[in-house]
C-alpha atoms as a PDB file:
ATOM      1  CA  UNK A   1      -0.540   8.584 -37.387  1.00  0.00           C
ATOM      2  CA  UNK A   2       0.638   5.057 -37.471  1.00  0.00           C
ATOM      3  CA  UNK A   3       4.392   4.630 -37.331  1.00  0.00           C
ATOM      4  CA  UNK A   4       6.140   1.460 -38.285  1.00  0.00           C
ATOM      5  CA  UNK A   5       9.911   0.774 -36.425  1.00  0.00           C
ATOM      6  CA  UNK A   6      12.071  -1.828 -38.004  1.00  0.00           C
ATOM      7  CA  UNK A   7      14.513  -3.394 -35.423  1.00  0.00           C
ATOM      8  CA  UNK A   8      11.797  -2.126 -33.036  1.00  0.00           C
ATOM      9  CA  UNK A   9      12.597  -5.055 -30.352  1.00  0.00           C
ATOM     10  CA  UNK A  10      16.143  -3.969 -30.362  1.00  0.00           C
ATOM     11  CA  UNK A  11      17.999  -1.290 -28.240  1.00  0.00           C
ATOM     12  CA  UNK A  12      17.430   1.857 -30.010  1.00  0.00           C
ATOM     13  CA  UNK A  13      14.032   0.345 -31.430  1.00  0.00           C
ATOM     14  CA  UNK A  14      12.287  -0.455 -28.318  1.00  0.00           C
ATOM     15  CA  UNK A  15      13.343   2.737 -26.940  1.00  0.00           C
ATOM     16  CA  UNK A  16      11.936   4.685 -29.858  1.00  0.00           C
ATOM     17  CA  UNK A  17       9.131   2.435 -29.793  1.00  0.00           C
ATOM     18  CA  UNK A  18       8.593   3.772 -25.920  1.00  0.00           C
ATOM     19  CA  UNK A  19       8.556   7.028 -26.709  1.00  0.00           C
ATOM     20  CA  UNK A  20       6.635   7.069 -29.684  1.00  0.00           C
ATOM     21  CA  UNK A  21       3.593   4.835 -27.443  1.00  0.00           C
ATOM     22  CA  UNK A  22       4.177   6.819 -24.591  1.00  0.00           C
ATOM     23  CA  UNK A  23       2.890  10.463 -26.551  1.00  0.00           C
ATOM     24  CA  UNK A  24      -0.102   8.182 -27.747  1.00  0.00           C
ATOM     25  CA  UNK A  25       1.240   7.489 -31.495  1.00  0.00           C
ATOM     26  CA  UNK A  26      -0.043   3.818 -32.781  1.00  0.00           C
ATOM     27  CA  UNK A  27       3.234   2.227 -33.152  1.00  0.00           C
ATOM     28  CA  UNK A  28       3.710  -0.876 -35.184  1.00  0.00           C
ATOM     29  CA  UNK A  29       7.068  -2.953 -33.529  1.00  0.00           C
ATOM     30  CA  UNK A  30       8.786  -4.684 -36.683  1.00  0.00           C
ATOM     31  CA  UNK A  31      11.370  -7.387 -36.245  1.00  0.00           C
ATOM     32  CA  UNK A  32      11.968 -11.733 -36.313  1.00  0.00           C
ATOM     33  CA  UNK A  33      10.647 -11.887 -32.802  1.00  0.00           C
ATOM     34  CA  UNK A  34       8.262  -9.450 -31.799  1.00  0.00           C
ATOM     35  CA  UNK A  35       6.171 -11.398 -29.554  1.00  0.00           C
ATOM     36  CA  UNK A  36       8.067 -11.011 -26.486  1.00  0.00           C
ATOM     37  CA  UNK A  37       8.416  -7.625 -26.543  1.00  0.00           C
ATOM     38  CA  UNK A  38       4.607  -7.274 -27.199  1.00  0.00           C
ATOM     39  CA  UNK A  39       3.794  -8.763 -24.089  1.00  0.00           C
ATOM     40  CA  UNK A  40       6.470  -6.271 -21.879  1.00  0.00           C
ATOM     41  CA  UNK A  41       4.621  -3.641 -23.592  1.00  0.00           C
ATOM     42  CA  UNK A  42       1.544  -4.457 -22.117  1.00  0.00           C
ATOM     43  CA  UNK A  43      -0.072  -5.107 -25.972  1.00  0.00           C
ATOM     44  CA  UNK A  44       0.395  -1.110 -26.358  1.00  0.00           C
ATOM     45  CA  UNK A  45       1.843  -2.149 -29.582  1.00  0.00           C
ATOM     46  CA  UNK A  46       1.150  -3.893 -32.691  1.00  0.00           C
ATOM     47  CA  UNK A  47       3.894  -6.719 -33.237  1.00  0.00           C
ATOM     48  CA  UNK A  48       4.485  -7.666 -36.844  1.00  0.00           C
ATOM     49  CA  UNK A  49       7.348 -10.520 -37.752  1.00  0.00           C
ATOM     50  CA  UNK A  50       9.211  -9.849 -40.317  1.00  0.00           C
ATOM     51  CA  UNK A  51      12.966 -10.398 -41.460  1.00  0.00           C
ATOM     52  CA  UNK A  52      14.283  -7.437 -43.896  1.00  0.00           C
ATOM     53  CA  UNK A  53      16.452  -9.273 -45.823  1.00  0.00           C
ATOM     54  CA  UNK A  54      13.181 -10.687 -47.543  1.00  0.00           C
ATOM     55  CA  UNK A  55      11.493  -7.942 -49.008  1.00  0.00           C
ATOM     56  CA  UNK A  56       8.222  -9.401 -49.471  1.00  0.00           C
ATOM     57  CA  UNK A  57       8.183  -9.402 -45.491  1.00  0.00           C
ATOM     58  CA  UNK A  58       8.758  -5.860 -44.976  1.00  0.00           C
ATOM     59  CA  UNK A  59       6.458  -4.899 -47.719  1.00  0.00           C
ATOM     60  CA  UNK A  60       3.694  -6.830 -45.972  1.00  0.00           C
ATOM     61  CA  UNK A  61       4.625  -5.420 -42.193  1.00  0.00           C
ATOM     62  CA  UNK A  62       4.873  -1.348 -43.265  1.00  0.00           C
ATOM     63  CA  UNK A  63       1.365  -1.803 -45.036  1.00  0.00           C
ATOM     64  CA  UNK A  64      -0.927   0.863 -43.589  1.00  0.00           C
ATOM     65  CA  UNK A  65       2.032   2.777 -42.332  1.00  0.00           C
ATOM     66  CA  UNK A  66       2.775   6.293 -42.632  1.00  0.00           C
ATOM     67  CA  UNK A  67       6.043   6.821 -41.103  1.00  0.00           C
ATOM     68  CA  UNK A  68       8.758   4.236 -41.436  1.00  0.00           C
ATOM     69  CA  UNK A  69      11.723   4.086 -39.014  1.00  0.00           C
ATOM     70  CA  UNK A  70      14.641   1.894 -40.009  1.00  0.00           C
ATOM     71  CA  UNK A  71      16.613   1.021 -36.738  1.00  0.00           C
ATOM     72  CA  UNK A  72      17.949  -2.176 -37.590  1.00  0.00           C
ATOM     73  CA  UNK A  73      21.482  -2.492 -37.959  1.00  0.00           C
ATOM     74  CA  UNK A  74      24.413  -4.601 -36.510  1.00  0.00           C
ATOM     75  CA  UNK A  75      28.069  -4.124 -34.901  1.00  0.00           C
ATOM     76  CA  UNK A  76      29.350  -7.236 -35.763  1.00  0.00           C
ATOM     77  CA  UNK A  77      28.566 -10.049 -37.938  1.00  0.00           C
ATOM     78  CA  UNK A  78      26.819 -13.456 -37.068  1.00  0.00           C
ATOM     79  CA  UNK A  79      25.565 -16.449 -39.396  1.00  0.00           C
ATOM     80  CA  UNK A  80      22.934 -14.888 -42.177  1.00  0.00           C
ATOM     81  CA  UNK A  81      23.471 -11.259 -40.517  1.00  0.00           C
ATOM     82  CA  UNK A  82      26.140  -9.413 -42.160  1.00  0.00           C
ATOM     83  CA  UNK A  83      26.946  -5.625 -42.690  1.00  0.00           C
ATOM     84  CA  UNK A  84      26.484  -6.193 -46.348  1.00  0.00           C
ATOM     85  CA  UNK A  85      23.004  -8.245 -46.067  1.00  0.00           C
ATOM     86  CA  UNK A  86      21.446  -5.590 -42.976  1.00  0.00           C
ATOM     87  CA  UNK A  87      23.057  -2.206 -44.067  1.00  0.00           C
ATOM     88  CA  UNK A  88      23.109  -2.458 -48.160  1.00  0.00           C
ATOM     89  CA  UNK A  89      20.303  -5.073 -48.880  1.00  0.00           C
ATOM     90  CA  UNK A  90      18.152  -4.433 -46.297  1.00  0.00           C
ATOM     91  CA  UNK A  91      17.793  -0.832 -47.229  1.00  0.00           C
ATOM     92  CA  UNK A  92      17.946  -1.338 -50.813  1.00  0.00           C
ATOM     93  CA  UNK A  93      14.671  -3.789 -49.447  1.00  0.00           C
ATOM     94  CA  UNK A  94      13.349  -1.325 -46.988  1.00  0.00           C
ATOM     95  CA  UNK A  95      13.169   1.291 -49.838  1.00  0.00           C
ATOM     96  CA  UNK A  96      11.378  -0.174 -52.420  1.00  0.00           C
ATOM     97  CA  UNK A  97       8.263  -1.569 -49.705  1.00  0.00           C
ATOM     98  CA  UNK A  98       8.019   2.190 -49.149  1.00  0.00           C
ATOM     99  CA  UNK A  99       7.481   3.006 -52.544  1.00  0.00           C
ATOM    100  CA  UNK A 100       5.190   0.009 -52.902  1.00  0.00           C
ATOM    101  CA  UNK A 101       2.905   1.084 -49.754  1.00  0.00           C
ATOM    102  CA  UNK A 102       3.089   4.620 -51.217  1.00  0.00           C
ATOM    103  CA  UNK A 103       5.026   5.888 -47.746  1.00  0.00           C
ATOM    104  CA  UNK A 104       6.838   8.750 -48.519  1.00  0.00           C
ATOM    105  CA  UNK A 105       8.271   9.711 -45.013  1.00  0.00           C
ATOM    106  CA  UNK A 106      11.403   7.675 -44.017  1.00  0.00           C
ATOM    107  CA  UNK A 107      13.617   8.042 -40.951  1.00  0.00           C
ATOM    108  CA  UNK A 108      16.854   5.668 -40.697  1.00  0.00           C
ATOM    109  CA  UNK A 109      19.500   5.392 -38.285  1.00  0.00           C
ATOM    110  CA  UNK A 110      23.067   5.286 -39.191  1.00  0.00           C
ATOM    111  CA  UNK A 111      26.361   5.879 -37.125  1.00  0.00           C
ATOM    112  CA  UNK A 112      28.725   8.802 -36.791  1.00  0.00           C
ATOM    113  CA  UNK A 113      31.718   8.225 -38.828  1.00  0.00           C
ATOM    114  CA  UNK A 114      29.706   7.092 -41.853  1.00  0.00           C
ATOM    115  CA  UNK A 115      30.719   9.276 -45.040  1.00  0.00           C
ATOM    116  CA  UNK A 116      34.147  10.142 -43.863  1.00  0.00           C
ATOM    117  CA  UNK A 117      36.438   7.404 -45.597  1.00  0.00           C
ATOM    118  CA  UNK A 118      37.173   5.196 -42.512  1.00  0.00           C
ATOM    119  CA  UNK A 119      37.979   2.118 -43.297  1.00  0.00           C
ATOM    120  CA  UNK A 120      35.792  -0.571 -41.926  1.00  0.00           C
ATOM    121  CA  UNK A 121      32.747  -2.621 -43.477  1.00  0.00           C
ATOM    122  CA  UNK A 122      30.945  -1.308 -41.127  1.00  0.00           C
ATOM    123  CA  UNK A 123      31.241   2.256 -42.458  1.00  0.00           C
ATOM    124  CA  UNK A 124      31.559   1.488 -46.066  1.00  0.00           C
ATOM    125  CA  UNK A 125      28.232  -0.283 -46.103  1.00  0.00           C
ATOM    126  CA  UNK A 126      26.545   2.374 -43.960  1.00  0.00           C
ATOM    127  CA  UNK A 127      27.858   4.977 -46.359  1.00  0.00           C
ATOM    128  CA  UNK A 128      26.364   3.031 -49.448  1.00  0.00           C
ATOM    129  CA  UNK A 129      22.813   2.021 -47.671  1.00  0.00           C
ATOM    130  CA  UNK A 130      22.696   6.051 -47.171  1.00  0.00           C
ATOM    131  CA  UNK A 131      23.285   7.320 -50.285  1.00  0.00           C
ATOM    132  CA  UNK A 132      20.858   4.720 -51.460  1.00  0.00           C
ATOM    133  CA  UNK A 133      18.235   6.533 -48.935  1.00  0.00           C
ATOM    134  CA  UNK A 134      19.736   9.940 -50.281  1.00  0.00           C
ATOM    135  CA  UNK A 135      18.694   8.617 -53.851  1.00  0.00           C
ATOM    136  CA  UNK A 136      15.964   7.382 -52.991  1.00  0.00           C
ATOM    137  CA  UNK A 137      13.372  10.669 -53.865  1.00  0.00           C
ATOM    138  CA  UNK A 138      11.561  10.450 -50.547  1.00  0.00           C
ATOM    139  CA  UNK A 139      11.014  12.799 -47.705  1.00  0.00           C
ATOM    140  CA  UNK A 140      13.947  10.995 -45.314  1.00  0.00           C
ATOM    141  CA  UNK A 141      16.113  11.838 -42.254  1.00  0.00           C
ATOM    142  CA  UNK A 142      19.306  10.013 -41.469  1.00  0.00           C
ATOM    143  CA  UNK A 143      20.342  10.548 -37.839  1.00  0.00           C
ATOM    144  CA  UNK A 144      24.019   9.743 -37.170  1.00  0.00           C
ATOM    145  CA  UNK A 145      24.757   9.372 -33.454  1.00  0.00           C
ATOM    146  CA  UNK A 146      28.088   8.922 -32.120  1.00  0.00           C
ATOM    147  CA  UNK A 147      28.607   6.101 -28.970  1.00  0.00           C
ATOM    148  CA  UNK A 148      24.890   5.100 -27.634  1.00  0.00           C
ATOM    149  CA  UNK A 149      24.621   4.719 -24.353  1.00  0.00           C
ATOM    150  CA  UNK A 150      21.450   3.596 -22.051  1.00  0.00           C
ATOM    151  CA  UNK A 151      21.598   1.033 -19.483  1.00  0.00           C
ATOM    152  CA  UNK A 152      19.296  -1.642 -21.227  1.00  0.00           C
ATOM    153  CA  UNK A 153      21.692  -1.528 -24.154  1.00  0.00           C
ATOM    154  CA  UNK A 154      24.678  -1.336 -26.479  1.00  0.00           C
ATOM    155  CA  UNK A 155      27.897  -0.804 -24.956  1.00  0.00           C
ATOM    156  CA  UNK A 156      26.947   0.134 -21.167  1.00  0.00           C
ATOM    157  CA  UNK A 157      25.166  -3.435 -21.090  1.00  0.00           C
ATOM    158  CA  UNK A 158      27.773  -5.214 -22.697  1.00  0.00           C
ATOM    159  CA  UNK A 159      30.695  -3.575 -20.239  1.00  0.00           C
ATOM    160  CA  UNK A 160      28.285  -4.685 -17.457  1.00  0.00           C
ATOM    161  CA  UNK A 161      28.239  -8.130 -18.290  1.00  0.00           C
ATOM    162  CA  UNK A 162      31.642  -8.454 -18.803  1.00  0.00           C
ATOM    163  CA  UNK A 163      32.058  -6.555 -15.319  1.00  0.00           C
ATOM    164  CA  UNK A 164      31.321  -9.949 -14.037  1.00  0.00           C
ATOM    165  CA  UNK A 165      34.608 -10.947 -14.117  1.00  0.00           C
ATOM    166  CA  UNK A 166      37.384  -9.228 -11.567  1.00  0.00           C
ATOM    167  CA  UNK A 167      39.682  -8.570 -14.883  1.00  0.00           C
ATOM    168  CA  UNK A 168      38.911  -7.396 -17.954  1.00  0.00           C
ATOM    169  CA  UNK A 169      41.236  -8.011 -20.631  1.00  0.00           C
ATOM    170  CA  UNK A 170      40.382  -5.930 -23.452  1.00  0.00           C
ATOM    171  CA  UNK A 171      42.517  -4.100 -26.999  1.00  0.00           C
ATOM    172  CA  UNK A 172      44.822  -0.787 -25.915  1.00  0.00           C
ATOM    173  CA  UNK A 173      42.366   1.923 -27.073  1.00  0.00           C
ATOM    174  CA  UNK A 174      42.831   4.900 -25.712  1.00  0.00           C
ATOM    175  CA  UNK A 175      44.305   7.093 -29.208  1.00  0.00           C
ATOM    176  CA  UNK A 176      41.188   7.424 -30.588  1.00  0.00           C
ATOM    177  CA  UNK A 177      38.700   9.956 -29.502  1.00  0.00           C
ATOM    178  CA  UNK A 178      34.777   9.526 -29.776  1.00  0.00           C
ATOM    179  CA  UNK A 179      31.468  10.388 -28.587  1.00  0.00           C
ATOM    180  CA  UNK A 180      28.435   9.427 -26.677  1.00  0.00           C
ATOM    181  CA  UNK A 181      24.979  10.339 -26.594  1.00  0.00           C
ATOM    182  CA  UNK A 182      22.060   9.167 -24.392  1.00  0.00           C
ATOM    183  CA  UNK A 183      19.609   7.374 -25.970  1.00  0.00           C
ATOM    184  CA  UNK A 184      16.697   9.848 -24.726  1.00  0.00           C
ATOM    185  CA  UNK A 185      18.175  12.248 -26.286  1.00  0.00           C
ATOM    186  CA  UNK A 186      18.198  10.057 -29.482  1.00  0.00           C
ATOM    187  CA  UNK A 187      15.023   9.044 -29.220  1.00  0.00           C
ATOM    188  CA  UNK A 188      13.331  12.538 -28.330  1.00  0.00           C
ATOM    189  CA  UNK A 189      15.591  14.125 -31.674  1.00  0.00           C
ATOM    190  CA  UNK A 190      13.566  11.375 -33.838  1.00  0.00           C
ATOM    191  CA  UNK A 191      10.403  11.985 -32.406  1.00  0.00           C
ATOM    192  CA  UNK A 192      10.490  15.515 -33.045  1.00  0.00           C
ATOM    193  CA  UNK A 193      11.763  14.957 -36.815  1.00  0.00           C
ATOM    194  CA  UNK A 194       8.873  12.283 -36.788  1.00  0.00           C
ATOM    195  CA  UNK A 195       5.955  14.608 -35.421  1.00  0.00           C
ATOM    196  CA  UNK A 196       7.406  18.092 -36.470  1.00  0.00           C
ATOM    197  CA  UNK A 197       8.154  17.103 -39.708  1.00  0.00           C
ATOM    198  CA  UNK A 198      11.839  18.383 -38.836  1.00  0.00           C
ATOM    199  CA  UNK A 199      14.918  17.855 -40.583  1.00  0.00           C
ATOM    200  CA  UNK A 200      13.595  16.691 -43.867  1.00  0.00           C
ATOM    201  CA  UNK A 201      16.228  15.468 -46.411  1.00  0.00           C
ATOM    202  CA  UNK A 202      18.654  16.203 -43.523  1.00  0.00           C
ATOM    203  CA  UNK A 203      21.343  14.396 -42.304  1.00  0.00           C
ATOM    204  CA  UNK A 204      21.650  14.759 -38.236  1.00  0.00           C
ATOM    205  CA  UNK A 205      24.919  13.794 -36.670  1.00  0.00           C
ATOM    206  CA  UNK A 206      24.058  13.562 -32.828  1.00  0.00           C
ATOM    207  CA  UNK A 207      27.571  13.882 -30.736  1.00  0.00           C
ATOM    208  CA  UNK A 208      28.230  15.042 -26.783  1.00  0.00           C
ATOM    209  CA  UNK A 209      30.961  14.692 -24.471  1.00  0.00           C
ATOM    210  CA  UNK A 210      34.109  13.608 -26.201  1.00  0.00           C
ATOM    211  CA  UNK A 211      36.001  10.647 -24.719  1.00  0.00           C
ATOM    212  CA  UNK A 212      38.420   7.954 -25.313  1.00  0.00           C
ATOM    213  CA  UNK A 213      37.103   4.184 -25.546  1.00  0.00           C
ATOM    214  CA  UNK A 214      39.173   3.638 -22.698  1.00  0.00           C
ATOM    215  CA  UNK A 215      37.583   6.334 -20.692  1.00  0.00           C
ATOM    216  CA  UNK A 216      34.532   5.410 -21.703  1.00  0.00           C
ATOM    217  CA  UNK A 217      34.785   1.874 -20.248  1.00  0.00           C
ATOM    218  CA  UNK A 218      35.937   3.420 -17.026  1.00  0.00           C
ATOM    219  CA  UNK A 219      32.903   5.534 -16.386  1.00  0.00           C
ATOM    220  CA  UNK A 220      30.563   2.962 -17.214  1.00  0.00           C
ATOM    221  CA  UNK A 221      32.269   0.507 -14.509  1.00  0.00           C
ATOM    222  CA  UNK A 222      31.911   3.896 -12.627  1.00  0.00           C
ATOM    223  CA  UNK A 223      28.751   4.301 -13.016  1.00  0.00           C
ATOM    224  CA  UNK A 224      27.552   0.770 -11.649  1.00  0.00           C
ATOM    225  CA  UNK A 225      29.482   1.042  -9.312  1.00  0.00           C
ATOM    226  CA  UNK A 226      32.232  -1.724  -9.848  1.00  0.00           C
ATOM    227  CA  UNK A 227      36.497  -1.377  -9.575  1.00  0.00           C
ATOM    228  CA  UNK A 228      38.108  -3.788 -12.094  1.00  0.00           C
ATOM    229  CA  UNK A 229      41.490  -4.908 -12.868  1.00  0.00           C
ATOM    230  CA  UNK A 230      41.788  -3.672 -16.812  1.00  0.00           C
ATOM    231  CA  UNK A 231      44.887  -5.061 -19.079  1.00  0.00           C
ATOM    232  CA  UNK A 232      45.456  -3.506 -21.968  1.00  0.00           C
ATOM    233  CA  UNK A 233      46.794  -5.776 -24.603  1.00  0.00           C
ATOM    234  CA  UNK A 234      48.589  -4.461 -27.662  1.00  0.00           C
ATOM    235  CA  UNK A 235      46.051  -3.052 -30.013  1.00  0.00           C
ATOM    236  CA  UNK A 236      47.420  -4.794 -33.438  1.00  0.00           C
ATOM    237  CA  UNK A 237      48.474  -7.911 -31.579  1.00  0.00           C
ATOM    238  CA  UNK A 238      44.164  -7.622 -30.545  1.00  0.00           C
ATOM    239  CA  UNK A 239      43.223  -6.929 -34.180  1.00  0.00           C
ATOM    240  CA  UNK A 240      44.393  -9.843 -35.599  1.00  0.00           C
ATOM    241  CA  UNK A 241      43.566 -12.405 -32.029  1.00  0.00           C
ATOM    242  CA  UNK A 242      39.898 -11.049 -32.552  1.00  0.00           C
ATOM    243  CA  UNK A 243      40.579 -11.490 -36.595  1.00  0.00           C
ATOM    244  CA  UNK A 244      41.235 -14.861 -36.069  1.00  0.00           C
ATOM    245  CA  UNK A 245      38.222 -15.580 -33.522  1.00  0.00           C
ATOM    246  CA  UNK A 246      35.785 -13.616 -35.874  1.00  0.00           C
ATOM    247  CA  UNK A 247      36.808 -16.408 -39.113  1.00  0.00           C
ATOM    248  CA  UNK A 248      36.444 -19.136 -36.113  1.00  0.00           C
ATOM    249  CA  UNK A 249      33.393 -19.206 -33.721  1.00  0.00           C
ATOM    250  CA  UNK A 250      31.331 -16.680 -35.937  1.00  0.00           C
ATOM    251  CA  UNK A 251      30.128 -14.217 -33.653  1.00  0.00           C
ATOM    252  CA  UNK A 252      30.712 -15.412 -29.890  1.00  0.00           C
ATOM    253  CA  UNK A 253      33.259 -12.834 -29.973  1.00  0.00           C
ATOM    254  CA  UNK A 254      32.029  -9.900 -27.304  1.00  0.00           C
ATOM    255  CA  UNK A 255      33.444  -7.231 -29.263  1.00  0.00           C
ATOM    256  CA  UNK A 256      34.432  -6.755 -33.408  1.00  0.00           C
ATOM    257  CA  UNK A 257      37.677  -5.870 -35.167  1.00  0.00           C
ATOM    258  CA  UNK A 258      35.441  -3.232 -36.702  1.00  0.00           C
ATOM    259  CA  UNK A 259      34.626  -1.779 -33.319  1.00  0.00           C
ATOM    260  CA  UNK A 260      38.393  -1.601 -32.201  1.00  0.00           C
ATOM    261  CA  UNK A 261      39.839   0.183 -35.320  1.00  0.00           C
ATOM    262  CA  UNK A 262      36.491   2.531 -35.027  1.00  0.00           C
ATOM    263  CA  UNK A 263      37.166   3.195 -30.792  1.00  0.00           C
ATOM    264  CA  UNK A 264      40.852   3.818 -32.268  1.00  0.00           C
ATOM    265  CA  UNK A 265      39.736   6.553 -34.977  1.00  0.00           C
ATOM    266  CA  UNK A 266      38.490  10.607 -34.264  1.00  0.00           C
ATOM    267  CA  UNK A 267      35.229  10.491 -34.862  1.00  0.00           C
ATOM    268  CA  UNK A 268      33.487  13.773 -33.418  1.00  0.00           C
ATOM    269  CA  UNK A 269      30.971  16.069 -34.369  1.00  0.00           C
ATOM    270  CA  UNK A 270      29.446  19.526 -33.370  1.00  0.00           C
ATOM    271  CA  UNK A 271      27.533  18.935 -29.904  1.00  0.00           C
ATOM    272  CA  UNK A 272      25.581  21.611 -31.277  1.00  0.00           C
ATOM    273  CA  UNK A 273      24.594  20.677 -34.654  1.00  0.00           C
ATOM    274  CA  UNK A 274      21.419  18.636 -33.324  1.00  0.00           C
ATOM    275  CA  UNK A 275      20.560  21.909 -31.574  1.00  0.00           C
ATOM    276  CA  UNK A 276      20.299  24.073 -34.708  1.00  0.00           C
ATOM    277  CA  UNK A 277      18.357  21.386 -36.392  1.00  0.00           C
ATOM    278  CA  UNK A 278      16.054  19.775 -33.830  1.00  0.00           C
ATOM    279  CA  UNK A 279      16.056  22.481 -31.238  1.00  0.00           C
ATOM    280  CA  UNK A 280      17.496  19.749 -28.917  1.00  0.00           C
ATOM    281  CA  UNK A 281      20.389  20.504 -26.056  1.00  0.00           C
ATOM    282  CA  UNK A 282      21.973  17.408 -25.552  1.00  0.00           C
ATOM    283  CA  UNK A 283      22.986  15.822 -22.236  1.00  0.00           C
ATOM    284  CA  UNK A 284      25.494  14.260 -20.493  1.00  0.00           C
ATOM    285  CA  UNK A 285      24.528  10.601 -20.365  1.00  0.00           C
ATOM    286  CA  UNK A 286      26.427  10.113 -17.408  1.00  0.00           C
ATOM    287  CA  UNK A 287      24.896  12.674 -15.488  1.00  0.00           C
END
């Protein structure tokens, strides 16, 4: 079996791709800079460059393939990258290299929250690149995980480097109520679907302990070991200061309107529903 990850040099991605090389599976690490992440891999890996907003690319870096998994996906929008361009095109892109190479077997990642109405780009392009993938006639699995956390990534790694400073002055989010899952547990619930053949034309919402944003924050300062000062500005009087920064400096900002009004929304799942599916017991990340 030769599996091809999209966005394999990125958080999820490498960690799939880890996991996947690890159990001995010829892994093919897609993205616009694989070289570097080649070389930490020890050349365990076959790097292919490849951008998926040109589909011509992707075509030519899935050839040979017979499992594609799409991992690429952004938070927050910078120059050419936007949710629109990654989540709609991309797929729309992704999908018809698959049917070109013949590859029937397609495994994306979304987000938890997608397909309930919530109001954010973010969402509403997820929602349509799914369906899309839903369409599509092939033998996929969408996996919807709630809050990622691992500490080479996502949100623990971005709390840590702003732990550098002895404040942190961040939005008032502590109504909402989400999620996290470890990324271990993500990757191991795609590897089974992968190598099982599990969970076909399934979508697989992956949620654990519930917490607030705020409480999230806290336990990741918590768990490397650092006490901050934490002010809590209003949380519409942040919407529109990060608004305004977004339309300004085009992505310098450390954290999206999209992600506030998301950390301020309920967006929670059965912990048990990968279990049923995958045969997977999820863990406390923070454990």
């Amino acid at each position: 079996m030769k599996v091809a990850i999209i966005g394999g040099t990125g958080f999820i991605g490498r960690n799939i791709t880890k996991r996947f090389v690890d159990e001995g599976i010829n892994v093919v690490a897609i993205s616009r800079n694989p070289i570097k992440f080649y070389e930490r891999m020890g050349g365990k890996i076959e790097a292919r460059e490849a951008n998926i907003l040109y589909p011509q690319q992707i075509s030519d870096a899935i050839r040979g393939c017979d499992v594609v998994i799409n991992c690429a996906g952004i938070i927050g929008e910078k120059g050419g990258n936007t949710f629109e361009g990654v989540h709609i095109q991309g797929v729309i892109n992704i999908l018809h290299a698959l049917k070109e190479n013949r590859i029937t077997r397609f495994v994306h990642i979304s987000a938890l929250g997608a397909g309930r109405g919530i109001e954010t780009r973010y969402f509403r392009t997820k929602e349509i690149g799914e369906k899309l993938i839903v369409e599509s006639g092939l033998e996929w699995t969408i996996f919807r995980p709630s809050i990622v956390i691992g500490e080479d990534g996502g949100i623990f790694k971005k709390i840590k480097d702003l732990s550098i400073s002895p404040v942190l002055i961040l939005p008032d989010m502590r109504g909402g109520k989400n999620q996290v899952v470890s990324v271990e547990d993500l990757t191991n619930a795609v590897f089974i679907s992968v190598v099982k053949k599990m969970a076909v034309k399934a979508i697989v919402e992956l949620g654990g302990r519930e917490l607030s944003m705020d409480e999230l924050i806290l336990r990741i300062l918590q768990k490397i070991g650092k006490r901050r000062l934490i002010i809590r500005l209003p949380l519409q009087f942040s919407l529109s200061l990060i608004k305004t920064g977004e339309r300004i400096f085009d992505g310098i900002i450390p954290i999206s309107s999209d992600e506030i009004i998301m950390a301020t929304q309920k967006i929670t799942c059965s912990s048990t529903e990968v279990a049923e599916k995958l045969g997977i017991t999820l863990k406390d990340p923070f454990e």
